[in-house]
Structures are given as C-alpha cells and as structure tokens.
PDB file of N, CA and C in Angstrom:
ATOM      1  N   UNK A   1      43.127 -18.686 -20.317  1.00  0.00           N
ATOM      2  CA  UNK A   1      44.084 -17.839 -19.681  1.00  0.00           C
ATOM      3  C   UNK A   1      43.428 -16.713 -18.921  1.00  0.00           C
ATOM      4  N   UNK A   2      44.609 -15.669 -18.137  1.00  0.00           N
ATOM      5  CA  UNK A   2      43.507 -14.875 -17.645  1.00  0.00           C
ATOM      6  C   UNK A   2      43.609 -13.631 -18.681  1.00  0.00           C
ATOM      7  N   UNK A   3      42.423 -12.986 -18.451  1.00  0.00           N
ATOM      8  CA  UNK A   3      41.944 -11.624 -19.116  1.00  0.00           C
ATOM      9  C   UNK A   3      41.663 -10.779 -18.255  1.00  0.00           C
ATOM     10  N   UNK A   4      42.091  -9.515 -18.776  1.00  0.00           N
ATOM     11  CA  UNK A   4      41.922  -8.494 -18.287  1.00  0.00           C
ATOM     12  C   UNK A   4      40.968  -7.223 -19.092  1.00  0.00           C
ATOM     13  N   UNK A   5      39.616  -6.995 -18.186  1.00  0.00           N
ATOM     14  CA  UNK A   5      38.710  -6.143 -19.169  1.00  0.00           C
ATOM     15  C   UNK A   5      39.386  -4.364 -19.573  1.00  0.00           C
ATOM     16  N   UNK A   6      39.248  -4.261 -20.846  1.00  0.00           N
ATOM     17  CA  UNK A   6      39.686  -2.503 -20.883  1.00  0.00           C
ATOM     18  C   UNK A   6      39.030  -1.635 -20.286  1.00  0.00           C
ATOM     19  N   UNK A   7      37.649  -1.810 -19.286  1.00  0.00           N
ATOM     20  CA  UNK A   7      36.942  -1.022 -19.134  1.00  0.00           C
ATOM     21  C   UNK A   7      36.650  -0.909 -17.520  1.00  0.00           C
ATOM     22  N   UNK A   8      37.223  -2.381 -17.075  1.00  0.00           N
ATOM     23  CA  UNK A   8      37.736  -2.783 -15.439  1.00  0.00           C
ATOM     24  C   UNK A   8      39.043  -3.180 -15.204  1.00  0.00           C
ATOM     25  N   UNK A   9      38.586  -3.849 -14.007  1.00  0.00           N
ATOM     26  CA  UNK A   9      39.994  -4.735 -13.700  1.00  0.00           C
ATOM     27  C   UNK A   9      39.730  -6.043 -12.892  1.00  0.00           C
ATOM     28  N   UNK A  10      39.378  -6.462 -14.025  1.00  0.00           N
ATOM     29  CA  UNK A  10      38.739  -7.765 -13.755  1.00  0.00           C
ATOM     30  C   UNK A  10      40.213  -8.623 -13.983  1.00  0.00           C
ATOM     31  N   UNK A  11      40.229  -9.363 -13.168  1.00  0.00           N
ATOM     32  CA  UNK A  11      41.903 -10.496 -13.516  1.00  0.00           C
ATOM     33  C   UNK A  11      40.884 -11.696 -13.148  1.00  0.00           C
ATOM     34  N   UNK A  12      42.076 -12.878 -13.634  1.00  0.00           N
ATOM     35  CA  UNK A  12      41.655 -14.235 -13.161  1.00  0.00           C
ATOM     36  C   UNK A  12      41.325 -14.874 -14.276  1.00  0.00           C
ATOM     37  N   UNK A  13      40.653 -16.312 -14.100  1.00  0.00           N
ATOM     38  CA  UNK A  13      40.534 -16.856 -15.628  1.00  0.00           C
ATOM     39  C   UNK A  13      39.122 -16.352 -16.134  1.00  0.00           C
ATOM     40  N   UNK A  14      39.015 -16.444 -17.551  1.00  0.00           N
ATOM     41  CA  UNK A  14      38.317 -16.235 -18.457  1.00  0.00           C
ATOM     42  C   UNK A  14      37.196 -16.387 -17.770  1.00  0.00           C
ATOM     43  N   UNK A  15      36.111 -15.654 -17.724  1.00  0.00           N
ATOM     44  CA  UNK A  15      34.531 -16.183 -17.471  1.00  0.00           C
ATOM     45  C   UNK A  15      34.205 -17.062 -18.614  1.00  0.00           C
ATOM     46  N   UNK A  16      33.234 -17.714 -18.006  1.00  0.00           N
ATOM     47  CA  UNK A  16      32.546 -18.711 -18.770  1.00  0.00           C
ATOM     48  C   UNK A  16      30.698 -18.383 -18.844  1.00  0.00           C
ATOM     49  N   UNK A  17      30.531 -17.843 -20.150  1.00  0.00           N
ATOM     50  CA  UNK A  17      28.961 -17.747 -20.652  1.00  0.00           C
ATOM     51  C   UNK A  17      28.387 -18.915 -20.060  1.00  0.00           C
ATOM     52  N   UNK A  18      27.107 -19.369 -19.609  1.00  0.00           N
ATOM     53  CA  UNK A  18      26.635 -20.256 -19.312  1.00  0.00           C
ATOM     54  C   UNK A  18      25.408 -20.261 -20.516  1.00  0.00           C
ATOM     55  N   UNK A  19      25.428 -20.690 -21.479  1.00  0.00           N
ATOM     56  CA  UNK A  19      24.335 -20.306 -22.235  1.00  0.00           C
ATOM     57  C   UNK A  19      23.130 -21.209 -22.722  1.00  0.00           C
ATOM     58  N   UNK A  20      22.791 -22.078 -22.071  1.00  0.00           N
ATOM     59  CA  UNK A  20      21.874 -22.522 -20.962  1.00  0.00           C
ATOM     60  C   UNK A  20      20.773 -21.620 -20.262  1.00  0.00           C
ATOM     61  N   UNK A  21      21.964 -21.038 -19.659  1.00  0.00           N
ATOM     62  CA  UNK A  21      20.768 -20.295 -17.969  1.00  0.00           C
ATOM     63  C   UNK A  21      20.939 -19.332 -18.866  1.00  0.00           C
ATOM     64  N   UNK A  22      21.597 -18.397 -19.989  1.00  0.00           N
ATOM     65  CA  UNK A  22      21.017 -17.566 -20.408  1.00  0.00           C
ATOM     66  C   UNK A  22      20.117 -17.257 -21.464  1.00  0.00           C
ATOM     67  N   UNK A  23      20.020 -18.286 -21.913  1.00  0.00           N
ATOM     68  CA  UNK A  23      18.629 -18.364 -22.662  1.00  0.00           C
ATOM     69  C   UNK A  23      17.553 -18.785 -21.982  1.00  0.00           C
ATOM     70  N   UNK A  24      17.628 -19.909 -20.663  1.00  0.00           N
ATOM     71  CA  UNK A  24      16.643 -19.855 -20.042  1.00  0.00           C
ATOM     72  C   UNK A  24      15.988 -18.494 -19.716  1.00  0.00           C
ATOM     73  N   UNK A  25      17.232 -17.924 -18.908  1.00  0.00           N
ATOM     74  CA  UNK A  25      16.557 -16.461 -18.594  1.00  0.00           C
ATOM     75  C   UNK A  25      16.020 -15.644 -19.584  1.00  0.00           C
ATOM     76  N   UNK A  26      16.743 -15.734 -21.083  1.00  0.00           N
ATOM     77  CA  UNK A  26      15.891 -14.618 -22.023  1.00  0.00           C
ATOM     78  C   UNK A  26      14.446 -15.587 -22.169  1.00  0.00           C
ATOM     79  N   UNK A  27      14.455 -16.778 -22.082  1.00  0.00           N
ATOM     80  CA  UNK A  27      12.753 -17.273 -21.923  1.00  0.00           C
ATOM     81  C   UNK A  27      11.726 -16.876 -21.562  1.00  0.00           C
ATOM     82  N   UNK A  28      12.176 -16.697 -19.779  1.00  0.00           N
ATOM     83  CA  UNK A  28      11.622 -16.581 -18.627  1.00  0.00           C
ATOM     84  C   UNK A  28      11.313 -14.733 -18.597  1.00  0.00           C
ATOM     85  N   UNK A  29      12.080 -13.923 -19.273  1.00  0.00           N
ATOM     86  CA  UNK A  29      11.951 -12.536 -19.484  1.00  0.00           C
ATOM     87  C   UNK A  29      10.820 -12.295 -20.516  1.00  0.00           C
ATOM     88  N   UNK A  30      10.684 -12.911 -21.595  1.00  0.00           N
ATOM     89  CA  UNK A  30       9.633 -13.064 -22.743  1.00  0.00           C
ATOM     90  C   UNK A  30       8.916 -13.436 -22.545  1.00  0.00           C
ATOM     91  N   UNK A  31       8.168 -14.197 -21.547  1.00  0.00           N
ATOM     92  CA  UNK A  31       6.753 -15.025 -21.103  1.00  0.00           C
ATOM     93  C   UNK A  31       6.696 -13.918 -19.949  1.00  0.00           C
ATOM     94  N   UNK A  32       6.949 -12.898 -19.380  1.00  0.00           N
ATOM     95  CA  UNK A  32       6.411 -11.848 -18.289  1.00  0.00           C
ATOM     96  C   UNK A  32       6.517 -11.186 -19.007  1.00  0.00           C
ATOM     97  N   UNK A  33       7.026 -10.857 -20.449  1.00  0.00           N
ATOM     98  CA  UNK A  33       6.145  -9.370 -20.737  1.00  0.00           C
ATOM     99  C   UNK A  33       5.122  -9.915 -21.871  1.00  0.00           C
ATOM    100  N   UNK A  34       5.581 -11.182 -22.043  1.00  0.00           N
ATOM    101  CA  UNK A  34       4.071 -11.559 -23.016  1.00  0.00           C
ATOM    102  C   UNK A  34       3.069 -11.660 -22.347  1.00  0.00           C
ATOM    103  N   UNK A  35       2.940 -12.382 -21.195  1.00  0.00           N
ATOM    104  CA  UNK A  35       1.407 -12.623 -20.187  1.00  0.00           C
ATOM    105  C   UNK A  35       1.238 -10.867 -19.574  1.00  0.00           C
ATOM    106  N   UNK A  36       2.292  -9.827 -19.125  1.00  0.00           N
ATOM    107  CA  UNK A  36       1.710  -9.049 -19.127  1.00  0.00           C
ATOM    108  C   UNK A  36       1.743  -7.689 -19.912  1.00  0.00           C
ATOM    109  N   UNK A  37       1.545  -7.916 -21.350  1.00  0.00           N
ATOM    110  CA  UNK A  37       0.765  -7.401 -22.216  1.00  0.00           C
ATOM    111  C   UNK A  37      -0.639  -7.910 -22.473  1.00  0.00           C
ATOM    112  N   UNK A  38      -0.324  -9.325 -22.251  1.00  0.00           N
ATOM    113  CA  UNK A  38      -1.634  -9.556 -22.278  1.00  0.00           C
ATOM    114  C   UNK A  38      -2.608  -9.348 -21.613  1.00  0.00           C
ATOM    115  N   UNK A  39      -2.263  -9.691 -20.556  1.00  0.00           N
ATOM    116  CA  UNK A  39      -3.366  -9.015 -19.096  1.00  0.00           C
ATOM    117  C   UNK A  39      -3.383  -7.511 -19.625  1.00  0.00           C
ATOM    118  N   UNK A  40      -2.671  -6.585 -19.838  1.00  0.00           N
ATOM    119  CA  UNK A  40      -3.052  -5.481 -20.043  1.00  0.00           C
ATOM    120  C   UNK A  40      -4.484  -4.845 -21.087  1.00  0.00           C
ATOM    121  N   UNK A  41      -3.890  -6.007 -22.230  1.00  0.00           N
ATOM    122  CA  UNK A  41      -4.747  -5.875 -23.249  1.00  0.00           C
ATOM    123  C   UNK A  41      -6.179  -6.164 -23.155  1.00  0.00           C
ATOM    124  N   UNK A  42      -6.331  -6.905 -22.199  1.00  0.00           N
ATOM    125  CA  UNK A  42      -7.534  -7.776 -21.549  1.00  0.00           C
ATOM    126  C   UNK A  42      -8.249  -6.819 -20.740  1.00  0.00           C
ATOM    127  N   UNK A  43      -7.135  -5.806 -19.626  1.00  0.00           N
ATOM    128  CA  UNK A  43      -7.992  -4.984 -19.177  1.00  0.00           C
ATOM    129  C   UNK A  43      -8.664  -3.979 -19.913  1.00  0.00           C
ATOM    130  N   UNK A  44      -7.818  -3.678 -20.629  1.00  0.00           N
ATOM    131  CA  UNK A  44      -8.427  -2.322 -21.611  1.00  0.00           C
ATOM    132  C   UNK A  44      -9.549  -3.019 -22.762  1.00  0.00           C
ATOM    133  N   UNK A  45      -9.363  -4.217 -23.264  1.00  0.00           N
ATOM    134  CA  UNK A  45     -10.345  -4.825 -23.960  1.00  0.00           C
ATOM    135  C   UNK A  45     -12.060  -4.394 -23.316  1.00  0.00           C
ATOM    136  N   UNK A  46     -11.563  -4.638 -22.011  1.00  0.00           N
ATOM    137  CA  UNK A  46     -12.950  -4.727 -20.936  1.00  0.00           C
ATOM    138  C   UNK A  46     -13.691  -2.854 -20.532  1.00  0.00           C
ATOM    139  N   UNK A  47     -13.028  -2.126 -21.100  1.00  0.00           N
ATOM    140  CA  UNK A  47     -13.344  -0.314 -21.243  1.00  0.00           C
ATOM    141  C   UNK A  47     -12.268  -0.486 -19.751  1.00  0.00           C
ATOM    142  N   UNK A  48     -11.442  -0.654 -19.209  1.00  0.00           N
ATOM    143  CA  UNK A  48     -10.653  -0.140 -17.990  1.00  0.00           C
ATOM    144  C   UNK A  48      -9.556   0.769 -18.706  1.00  0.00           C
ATOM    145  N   UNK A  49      -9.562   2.390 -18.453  1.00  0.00           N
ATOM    146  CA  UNK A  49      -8.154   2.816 -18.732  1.00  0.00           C
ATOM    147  C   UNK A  49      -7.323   1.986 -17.830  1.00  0.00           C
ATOM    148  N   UNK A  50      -6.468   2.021 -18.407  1.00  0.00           N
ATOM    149  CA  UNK A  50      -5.148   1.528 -17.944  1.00  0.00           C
ATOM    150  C   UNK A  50      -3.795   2.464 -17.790  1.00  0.00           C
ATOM    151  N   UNK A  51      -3.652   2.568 -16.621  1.00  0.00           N
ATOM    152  CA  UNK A  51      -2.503   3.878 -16.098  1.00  0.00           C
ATOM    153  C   UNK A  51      -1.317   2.996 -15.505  1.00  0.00           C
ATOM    154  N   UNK A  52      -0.086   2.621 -16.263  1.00  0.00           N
ATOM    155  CA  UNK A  52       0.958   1.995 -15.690  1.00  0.00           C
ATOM    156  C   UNK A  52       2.091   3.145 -15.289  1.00  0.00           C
ATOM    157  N   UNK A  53       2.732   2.730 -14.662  1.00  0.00           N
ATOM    158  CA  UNK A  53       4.227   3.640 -13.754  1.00  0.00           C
ATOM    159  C   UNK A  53       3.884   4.982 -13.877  1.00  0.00           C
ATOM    160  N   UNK A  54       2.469   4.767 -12.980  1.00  0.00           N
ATOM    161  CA  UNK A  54       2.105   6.864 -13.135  1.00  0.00           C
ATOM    162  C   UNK A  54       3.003   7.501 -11.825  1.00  0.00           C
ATOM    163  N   UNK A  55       3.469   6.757 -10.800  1.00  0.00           N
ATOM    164  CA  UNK A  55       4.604   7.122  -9.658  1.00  0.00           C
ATOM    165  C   UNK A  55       3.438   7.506  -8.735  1.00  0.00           C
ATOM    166  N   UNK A  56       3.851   7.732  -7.417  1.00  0.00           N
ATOM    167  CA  UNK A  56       3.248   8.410  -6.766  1.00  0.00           C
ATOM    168  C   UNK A  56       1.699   8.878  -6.477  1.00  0.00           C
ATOM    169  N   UNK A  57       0.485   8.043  -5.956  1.00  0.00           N
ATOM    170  CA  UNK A  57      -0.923   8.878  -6.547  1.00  0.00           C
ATOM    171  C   UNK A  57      -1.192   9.030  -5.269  1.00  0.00           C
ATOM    172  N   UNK A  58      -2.664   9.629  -5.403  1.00  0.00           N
ATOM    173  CA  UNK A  58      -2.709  10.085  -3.978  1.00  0.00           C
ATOM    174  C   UNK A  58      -4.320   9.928  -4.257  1.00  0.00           C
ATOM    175  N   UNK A  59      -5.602  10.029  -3.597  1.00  0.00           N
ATOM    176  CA  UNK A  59      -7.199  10.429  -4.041  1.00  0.00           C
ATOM    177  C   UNK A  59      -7.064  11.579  -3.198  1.00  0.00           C
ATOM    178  N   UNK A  60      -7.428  12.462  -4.210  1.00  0.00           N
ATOM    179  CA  UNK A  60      -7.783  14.180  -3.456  1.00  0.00           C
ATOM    180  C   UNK A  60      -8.636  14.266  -3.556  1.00  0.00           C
ATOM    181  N   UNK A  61     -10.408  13.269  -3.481  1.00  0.00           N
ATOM    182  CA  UNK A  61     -11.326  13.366  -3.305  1.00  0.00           C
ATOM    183  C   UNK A  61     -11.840  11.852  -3.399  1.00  0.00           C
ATOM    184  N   UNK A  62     -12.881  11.845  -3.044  1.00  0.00           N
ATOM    185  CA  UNK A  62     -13.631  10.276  -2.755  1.00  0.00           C
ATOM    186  C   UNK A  62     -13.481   9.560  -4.311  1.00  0.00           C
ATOM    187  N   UNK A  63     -13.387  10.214  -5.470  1.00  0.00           N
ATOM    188  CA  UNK A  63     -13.623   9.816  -6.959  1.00  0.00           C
ATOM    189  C   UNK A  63     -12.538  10.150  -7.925  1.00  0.00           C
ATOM    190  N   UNK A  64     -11.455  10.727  -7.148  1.00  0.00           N
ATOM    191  CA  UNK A  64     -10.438  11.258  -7.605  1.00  0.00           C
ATOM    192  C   UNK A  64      -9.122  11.393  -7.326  1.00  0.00           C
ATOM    193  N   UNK A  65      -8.468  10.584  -8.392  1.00  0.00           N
ATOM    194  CA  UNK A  65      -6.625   9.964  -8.014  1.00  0.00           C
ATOM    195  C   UNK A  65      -6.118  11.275  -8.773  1.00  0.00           C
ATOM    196  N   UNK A  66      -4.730  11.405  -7.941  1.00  0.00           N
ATOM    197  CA  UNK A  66      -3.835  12.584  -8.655  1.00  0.00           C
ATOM    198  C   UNK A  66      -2.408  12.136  -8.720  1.00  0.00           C
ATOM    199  N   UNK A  67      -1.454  12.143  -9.875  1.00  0.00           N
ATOM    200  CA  UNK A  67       0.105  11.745  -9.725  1.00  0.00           C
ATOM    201  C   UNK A  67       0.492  13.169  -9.768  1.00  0.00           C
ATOM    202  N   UNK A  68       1.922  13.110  -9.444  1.00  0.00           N
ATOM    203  CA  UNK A  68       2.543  14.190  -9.091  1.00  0.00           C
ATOM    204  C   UNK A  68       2.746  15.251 -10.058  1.00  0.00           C
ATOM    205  N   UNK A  69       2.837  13.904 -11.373  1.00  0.00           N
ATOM    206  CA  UNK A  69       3.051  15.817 -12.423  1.00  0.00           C
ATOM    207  C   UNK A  69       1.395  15.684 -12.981  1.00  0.00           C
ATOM    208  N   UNK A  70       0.528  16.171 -12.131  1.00  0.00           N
ATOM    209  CA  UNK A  70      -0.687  16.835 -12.098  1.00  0.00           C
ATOM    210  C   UNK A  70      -1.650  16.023 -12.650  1.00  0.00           C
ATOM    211  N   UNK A  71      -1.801  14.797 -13.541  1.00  0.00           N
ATOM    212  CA  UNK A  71      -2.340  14.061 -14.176  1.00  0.00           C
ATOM    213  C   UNK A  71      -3.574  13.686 -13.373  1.00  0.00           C
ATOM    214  N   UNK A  72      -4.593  13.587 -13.185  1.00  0.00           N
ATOM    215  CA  UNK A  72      -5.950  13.248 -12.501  1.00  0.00           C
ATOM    216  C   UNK A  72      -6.482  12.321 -13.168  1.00  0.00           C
ATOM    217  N   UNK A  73      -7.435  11.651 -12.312  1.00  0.00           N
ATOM    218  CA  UNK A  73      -8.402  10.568 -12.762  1.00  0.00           C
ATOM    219  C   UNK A  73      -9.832  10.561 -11.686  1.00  0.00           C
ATOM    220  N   UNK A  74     -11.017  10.625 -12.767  1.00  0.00           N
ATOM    221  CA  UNK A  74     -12.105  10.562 -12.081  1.00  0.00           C
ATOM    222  C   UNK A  74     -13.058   9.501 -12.544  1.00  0.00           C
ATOM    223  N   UNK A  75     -13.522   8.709 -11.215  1.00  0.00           N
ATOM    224  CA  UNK A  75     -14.084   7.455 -11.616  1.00  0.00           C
ATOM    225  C   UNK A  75     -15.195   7.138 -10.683  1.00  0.00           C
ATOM    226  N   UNK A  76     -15.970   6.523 -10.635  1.00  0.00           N
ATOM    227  CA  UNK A  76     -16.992   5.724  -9.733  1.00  0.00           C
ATOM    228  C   UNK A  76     -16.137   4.370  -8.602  1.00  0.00           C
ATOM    229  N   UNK A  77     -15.227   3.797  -9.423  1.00  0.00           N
ATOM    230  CA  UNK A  77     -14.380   2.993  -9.207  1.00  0.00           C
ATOM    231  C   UNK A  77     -13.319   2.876  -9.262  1.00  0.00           C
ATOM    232  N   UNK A  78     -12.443   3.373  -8.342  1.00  0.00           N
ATOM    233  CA  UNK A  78     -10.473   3.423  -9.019  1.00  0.00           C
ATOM    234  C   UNK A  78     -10.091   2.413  -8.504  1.00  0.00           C
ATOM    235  N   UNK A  79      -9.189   1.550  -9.365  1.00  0.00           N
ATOM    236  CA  UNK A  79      -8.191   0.551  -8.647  1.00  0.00           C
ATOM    237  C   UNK A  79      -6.622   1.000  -8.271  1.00  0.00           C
ATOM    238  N   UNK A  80      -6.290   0.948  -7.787  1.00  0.00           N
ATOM    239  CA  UNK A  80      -4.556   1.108  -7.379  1.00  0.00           C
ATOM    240  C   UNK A  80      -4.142   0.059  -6.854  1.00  0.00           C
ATOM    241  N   UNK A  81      -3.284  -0.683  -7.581  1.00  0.00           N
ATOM    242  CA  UNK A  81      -2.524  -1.620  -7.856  1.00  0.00           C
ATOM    243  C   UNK A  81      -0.855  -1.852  -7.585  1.00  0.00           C
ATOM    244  N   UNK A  82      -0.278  -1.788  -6.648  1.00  0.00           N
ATOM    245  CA  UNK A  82       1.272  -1.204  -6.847  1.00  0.00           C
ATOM    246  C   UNK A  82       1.894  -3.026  -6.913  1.00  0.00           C
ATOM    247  N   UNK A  83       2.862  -2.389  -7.621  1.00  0.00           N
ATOM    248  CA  UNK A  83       3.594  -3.861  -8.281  1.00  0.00           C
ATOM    249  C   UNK A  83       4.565  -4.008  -6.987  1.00  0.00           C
ATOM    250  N   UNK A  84       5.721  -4.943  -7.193  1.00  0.00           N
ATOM    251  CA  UNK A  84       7.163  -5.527  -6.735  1.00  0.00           C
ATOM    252  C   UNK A  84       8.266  -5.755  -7.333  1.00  0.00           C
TER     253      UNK A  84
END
C-alpha cells in the first residue's frame, strides 16, 4: 500500500529494500577501508609519518609543509597526495 513517512512526504507505494545491492554495497565499503588501513599501516610500518585530512597545505619553505591551523612538517622529502 502506500505510506506516508512522519518525517517527509513521501506518498506512493511502499519502497522496496533491495538487499542484495545493499549488502553488496556494505561489502564494497569494508574492502576500501580494509585495503586502506592497510596501505596506511604499510606506510607507517616503512618510518613514513602519515598525515591524513590535514585540509589545506601549502610548503613555506623548500623542506617545509604548513596546514592552516598551524601544524608544520619538516622533511628532506614531503609527499602530498590529494585524494577524490
């Protein structure tokens, strides 16, 4: 029949769970943060700090990254990496 949500106004017939594609998807969500923990763990295994969602960096010198709330990094080698 149709339903109506208390919190919208959703009309029409009942949705239908597909629960299938949603366990596929909780799959497919658990194998990207398992492979990347792992990669993480791998980098830092190897002596790399590892600086995730620092926002914003900038090098304010040839050896030296800065994020916005003031945090610095000084290295021989910096990587910056921005995700998607």
């Amino acid at each position: 029949g149709s339903v109506r949500h208390r919190f919208a106004t959703w009309r029409g017939p009942r949705p239908e769970v597909d629960v299938a594609a949603t366990l596929a998807n909780a799959q497919r969500v658990a194998a990207y943060l398992y492979e990347r923990k792992r990669i993480a763990d791998h980098i830092r295994s190897c002596g790399v700090e590892l600086v995730e969602e620092a926002g914003n960096a900038r090098f304010v010198d040839a050896t030296t990254v800065a994020v916005a709330d003031g945090r610095t990094w000084t290295g021989d080698r910096i990587i910056i990496a921005v995700g998607g």
